[in-house]
N, C-alpha and C. Protein backbone atom coordinates (compact mmCIF):
# COMPACT_ATOMS: atom_id res chain seq x y z
N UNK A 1 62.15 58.80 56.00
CA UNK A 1 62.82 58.50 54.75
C UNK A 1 61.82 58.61 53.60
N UNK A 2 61.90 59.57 52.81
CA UNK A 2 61.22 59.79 50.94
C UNK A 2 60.92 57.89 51.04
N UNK A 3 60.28 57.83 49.85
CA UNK A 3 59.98 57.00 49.29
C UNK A 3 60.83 56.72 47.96
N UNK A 4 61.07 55.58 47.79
CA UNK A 4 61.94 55.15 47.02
C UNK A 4 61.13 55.17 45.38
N UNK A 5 62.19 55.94 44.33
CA UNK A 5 61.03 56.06 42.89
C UNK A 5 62.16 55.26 41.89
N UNK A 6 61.70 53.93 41.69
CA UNK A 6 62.53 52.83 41.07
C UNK A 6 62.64 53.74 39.35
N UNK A 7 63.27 53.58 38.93
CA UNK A 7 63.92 54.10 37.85
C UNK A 7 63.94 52.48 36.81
N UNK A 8 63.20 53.38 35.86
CA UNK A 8 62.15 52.21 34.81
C UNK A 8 62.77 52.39 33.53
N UNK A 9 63.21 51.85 33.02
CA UNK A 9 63.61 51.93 30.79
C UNK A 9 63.10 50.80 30.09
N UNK A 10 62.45 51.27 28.97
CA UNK A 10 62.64 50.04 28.21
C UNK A 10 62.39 50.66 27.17
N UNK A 11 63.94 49.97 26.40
CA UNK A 11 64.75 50.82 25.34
C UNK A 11 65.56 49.77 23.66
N UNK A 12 65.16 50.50 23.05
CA UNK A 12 66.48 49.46 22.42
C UNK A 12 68.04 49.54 22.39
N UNK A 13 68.24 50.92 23.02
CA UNK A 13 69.43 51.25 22.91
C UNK A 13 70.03 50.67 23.64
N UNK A 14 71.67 49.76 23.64
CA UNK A 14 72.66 49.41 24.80
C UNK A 14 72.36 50.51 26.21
N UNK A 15 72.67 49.55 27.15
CA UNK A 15 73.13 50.52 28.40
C UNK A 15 74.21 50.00 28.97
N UNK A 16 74.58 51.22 29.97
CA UNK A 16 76.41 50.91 30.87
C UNK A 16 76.58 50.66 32.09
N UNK A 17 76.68 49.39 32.29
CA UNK A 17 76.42 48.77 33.84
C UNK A 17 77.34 50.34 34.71
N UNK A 18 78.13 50.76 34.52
CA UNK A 18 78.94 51.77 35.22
C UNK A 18 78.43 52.74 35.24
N UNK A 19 78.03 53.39 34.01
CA UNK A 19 77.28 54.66 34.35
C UNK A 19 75.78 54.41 34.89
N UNK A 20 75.20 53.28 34.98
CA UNK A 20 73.38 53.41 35.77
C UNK A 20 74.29 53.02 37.06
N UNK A 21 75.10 52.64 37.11
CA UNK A 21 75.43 52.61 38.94
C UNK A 21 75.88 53.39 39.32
N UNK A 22 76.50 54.57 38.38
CA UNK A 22 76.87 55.66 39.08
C UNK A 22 76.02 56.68 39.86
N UNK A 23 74.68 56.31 38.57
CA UNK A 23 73.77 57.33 38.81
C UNK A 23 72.40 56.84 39.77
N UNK A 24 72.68 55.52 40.05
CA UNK A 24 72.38 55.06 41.09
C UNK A 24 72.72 55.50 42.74
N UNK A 25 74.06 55.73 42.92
CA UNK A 25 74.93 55.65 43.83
C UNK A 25 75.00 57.25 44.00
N UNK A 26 75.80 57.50 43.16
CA UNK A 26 76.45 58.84 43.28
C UNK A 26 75.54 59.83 44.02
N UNK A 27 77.04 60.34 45.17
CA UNK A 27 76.55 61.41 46.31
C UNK A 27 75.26 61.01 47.45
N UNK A 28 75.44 59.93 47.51
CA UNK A 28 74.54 59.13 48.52
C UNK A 28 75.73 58.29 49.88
N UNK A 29 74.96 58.67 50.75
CA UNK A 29 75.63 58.19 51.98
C UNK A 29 75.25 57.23 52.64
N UNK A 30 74.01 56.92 52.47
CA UNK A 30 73.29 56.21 53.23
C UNK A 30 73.19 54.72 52.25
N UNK A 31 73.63 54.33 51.05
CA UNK A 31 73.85 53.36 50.21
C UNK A 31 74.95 51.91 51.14
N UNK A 32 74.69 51.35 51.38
CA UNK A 32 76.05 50.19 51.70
C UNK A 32 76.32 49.30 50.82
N UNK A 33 75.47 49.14 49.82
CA UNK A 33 75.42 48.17 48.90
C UNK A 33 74.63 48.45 47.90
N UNK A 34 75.39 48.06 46.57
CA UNK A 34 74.50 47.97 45.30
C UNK A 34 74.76 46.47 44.70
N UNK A 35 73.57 45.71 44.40
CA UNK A 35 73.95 44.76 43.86
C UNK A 35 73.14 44.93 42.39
N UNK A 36 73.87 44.23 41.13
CA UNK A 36 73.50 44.13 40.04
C UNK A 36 73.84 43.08 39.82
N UNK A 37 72.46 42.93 38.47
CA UNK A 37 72.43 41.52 37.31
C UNK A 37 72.14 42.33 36.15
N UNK A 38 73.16 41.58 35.32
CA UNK A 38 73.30 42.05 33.77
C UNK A 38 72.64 40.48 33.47
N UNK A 39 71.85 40.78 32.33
CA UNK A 39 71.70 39.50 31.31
C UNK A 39 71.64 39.80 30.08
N UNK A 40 72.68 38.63 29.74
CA UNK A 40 73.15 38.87 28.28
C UNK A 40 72.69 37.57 26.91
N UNK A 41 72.91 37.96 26.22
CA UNK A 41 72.25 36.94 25.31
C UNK A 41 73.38 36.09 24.78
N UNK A 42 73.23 34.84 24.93
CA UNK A 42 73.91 33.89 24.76
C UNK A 42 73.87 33.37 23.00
N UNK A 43 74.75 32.56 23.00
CA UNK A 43 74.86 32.24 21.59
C UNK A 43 74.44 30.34 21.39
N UNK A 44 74.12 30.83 22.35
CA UNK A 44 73.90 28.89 22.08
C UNK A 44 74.66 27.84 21.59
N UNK A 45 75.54 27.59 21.84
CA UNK A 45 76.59 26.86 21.11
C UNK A 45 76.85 27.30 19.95
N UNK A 46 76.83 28.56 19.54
CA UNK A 46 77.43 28.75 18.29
C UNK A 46 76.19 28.92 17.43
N UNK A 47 74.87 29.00 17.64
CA UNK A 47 73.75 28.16 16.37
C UNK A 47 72.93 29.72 16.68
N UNK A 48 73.19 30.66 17.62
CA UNK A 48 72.09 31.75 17.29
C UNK A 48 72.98 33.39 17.03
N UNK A 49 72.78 33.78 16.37
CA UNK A 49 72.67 34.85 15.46
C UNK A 49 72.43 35.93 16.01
N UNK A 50 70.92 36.26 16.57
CA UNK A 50 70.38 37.65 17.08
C UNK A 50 69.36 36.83 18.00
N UNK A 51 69.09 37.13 18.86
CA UNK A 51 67.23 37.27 19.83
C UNK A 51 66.83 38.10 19.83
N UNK A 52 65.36 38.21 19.21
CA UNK A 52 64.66 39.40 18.81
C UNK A 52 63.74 39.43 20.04
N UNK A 53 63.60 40.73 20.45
CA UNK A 53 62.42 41.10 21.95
C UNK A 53 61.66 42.02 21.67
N UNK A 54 60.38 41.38 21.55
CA UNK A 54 59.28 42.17 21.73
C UNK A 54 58.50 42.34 23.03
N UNK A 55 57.42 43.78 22.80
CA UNK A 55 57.11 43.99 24.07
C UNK A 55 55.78 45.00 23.57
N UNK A 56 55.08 44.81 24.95
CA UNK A 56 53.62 45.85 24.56
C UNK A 56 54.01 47.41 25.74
N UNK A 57 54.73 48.45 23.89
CA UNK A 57 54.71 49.41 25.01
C UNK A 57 53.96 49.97 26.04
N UNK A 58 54.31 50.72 26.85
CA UNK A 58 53.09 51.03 27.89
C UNK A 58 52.61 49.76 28.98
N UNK A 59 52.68 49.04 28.51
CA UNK A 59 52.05 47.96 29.68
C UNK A 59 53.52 47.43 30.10
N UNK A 60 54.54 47.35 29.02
CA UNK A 60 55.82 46.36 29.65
C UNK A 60 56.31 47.66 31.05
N UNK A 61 56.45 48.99 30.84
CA UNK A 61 57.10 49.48 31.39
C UNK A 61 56.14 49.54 33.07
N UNK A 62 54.36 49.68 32.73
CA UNK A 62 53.67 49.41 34.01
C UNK A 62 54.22 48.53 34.95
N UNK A 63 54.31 46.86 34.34
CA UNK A 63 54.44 45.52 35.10
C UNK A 63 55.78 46.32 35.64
N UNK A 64 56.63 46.32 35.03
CA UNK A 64 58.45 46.57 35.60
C UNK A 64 58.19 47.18 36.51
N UNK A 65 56.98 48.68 36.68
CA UNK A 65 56.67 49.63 37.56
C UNK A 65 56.24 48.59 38.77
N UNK A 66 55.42 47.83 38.64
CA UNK A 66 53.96 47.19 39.43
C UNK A 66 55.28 46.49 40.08
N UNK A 67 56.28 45.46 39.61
CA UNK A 67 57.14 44.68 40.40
C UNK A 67 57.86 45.16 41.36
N UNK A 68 58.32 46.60 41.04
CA UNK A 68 59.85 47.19 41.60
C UNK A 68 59.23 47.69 42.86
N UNK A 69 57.64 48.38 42.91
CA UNK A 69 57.21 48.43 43.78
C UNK A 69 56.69 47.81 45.14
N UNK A 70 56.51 46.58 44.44
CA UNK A 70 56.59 45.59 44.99
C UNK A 70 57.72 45.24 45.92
N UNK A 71 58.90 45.20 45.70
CA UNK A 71 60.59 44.63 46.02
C UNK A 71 60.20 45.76 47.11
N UNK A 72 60.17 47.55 46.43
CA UNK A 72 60.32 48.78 47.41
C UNK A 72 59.88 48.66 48.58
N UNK A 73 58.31 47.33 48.53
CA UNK A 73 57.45 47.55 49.88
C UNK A 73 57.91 46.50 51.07
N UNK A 74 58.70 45.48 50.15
CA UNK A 74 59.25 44.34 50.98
C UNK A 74 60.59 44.46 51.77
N UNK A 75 61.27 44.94 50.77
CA UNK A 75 62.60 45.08 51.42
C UNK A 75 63.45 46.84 51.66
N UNK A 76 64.03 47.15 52.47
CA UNK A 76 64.98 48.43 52.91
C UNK A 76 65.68 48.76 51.53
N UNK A 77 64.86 49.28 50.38
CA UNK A 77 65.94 48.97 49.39
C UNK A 77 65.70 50.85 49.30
N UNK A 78 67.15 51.75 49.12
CA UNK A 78 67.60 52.83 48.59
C UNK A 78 67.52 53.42 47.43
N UNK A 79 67.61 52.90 46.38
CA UNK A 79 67.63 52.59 45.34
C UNK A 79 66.69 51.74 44.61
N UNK A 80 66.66 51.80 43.02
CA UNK A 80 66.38 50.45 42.47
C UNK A 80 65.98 50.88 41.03
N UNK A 81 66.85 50.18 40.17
CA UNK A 81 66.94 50.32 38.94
C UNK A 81 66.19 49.43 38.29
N UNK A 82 65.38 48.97 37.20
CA UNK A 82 65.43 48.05 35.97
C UNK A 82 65.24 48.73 34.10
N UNK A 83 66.10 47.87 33.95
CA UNK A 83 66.52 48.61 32.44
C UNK A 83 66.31 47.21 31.44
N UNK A 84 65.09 46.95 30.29
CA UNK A 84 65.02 45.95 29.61
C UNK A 84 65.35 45.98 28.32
N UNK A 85 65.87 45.90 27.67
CA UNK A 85 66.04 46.47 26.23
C UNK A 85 64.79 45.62 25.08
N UNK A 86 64.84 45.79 24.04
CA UNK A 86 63.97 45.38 22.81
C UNK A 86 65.04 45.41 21.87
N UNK A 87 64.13 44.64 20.65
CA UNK A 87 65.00 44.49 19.41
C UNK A 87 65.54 43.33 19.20
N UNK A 88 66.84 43.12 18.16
CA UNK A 88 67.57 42.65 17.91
C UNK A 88 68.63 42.77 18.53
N UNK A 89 69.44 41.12 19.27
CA UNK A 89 70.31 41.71 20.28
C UNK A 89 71.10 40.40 20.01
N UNK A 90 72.42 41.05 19.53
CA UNK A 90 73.03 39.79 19.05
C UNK A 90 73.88 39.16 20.26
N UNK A 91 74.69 37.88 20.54
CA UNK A 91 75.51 37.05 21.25
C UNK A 91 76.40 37.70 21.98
N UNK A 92 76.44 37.62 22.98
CA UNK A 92 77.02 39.52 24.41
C UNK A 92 76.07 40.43 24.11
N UNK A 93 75.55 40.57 23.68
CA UNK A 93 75.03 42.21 23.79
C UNK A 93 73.71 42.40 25.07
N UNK A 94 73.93 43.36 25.89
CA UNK A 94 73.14 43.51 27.35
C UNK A 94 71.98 43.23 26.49
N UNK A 95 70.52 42.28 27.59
CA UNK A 95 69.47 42.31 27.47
C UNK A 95 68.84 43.37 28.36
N UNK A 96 69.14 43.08 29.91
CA UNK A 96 68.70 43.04 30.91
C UNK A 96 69.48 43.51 32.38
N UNK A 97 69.56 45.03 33.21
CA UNK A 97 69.61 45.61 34.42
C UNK A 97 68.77 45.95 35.36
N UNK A 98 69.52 45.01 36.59
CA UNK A 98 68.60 45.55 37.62
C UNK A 98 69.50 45.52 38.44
N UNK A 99 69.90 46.82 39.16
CA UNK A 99 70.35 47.04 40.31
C UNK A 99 69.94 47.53 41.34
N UNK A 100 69.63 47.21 42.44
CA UNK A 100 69.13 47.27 43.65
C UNK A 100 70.40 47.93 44.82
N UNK A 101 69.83 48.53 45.34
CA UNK A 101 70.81 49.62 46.80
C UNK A 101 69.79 49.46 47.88
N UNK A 102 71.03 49.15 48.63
CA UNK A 102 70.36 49.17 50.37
C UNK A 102 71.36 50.09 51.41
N UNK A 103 70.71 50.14 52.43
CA UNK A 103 72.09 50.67 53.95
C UNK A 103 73.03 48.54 53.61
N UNK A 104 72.06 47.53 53.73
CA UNK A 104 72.65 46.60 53.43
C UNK A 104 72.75 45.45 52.57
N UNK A 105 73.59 44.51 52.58
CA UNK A 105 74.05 44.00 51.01
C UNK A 105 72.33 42.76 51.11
N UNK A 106 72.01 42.24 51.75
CA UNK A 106 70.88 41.04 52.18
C UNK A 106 69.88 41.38 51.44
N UNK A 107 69.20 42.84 52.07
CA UNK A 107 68.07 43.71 51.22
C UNK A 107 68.30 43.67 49.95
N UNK A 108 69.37 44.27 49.38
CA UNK A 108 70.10 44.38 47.91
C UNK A 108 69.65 43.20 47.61
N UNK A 109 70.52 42.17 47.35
CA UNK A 109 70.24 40.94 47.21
C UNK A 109 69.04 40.12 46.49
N UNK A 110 68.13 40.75 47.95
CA UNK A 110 66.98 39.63 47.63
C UNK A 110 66.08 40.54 46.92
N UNK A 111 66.28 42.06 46.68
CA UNK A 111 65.17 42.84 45.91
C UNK A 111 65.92 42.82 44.55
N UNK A 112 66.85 42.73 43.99
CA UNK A 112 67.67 42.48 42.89
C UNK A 112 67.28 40.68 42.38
N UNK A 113 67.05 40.10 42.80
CA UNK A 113 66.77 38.92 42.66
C UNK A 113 65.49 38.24 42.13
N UNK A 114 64.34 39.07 43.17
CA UNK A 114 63.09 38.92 43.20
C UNK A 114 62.38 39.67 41.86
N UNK A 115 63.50 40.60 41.70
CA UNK A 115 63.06 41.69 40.49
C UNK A 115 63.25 40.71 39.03
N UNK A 116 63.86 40.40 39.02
CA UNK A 116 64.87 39.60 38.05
C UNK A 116 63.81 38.65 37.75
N UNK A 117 63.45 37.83 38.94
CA UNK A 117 62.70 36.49 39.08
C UNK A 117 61.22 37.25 38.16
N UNK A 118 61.07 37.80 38.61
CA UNK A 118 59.57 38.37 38.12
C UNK A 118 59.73 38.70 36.67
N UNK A 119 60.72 39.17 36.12
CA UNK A 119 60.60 39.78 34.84
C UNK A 119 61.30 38.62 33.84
N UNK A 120 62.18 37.53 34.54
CA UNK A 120 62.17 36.44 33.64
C UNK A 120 60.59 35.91 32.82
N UNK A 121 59.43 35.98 34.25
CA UNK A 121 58.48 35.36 33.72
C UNK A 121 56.90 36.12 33.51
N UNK A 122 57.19 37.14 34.32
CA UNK A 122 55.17 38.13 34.27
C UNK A 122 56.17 39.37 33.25
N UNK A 123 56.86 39.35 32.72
CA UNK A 123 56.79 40.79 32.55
C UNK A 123 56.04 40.86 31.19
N UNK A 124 55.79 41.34 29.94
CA UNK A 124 55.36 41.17 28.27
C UNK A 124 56.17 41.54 27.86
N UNK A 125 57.10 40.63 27.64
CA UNK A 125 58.35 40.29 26.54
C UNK A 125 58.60 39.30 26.16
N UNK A 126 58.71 38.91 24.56
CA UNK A 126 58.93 37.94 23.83
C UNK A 126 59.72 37.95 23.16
N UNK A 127 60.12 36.60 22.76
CA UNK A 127 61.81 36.57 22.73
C UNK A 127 61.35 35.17 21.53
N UNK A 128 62.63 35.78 20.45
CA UNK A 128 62.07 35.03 18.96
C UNK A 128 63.72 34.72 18.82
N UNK A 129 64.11 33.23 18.49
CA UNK A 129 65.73 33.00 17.66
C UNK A 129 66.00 33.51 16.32
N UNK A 130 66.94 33.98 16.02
CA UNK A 130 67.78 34.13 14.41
C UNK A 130 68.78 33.50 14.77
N UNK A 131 68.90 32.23 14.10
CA UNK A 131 69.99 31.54 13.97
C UNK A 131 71.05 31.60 12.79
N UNK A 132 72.35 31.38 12.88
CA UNK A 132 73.19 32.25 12.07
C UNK A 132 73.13 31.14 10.72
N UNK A 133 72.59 30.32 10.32
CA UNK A 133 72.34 29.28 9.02
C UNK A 133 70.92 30.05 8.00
N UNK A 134 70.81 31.39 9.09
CA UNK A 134 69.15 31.98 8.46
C UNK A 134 67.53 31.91 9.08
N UNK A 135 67.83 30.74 9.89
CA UNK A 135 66.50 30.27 10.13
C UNK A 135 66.14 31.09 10.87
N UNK A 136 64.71 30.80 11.46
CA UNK A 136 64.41 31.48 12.69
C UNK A 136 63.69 30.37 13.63
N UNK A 137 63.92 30.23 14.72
CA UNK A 137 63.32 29.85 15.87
C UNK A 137 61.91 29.85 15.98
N UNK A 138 61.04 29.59 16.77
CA UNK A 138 60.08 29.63 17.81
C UNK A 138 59.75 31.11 18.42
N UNK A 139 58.66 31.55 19.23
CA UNK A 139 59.00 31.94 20.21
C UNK A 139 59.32 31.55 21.45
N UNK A 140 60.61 31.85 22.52
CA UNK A 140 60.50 30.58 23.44
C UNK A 140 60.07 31.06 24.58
N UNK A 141 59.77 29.69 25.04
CA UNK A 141 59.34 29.25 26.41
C UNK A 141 59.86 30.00 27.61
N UNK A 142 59.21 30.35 28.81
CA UNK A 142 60.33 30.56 29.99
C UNK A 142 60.51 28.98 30.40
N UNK A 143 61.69 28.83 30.66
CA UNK A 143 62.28 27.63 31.00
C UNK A 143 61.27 27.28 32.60
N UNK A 144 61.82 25.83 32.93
CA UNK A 144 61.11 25.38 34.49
C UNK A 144 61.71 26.02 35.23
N UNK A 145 62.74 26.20 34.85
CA UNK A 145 63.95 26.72 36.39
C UNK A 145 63.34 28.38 36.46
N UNK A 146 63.00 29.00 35.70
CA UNK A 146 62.59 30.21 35.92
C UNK A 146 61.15 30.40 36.41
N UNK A 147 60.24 29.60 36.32
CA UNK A 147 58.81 29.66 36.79
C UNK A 147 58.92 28.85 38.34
N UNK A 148 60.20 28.00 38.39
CA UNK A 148 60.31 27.79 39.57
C UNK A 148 60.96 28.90 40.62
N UNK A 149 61.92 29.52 40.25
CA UNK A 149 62.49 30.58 41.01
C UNK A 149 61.59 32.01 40.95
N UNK A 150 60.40 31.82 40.13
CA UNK A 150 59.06 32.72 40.48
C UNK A 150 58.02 32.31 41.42
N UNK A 151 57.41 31.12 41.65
CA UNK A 151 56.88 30.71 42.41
C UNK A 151 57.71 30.88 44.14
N UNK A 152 58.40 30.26 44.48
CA UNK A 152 59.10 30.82 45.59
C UNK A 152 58.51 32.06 45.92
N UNK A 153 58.63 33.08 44.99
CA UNK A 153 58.14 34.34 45.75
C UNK A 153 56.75 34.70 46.02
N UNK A 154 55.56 33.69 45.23
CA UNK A 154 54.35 34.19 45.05
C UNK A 154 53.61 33.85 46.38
N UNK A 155 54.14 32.83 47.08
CA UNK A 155 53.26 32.87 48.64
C UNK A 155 53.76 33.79 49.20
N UNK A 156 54.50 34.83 48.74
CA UNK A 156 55.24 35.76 50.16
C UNK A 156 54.53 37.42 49.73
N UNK A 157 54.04 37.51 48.41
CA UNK A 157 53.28 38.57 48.38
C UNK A 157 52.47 39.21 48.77
């Protein structure tokens, strides 16, 4: 079996959960499963406006590289997408794709997951509030719950 060549973006433009899974999938036999995570930007009770994402080109798209490879060496994965966007990204609007393909859904799963986990917290992207009164935010924090669902994976590397 080729070696699996994870398919890397980081863009400001929207992307289409339907069409990267098509082009994920499409005319493949040996696929049993694709699993995806969209993340979208929330509005916070009403109080944010836009989340602005910055990133150090060239190095953000390496790490995404350095991770996916990672997932490729661990798990049976077919496939494997991640797509991060930048910019200004107002309340719904996609941040964040990663879809993962296996022969099965388990592999999928946990390399879609692990991918995710990693780029919540190592990847270089920063994330600034516009709140809709004008203000602006902080830059924020990765939350505990996300440095905790990163750790989990770091003894298994």
């Amino acid at each position: 079996m080729a070696r699996v060549e994870p398919v890397i973006r980081v863009q400001a433009e929207d992307f289409d959960l339907a069409r990267e899974s098509a082009l994920l999938s499409s005319g493949r036999r040996d696929i049993g499963a694709v699993v995806s995570f969209t993340g979208l930007c929330r509005d916070e009770g009403g109080r944010l406006a836009a989340l602005e994402l910055e990133h150090y080109p060239g190095m953000a798209e390496r790490e995404i590289r350095r991770i996916c490879e990672i997932a490729i060496d661990r798990w049976p994965v077919t496939g494997l997408t991640a797509i991060h966007r930048f910019g200004k990204i107002a309340p719904g609007g996609n941040i964040v794709l990663v879809l993962a393909a296996s022969s099965h859904r388990q592999a999928a799963f946990d390399a879609a997951n692990f991918v995710m986990d990693y780029l919540k917290t190592s990847a270089p992207f920063w994330k600034k509030e516009h709140f809709v009164d004008g203000s602006e935010g902080g830059w924020v924090s990765a939350r505990d719950g996300d440095t905790s669902a990163f750790e989990r994976w770091r003894d298994k590397d």
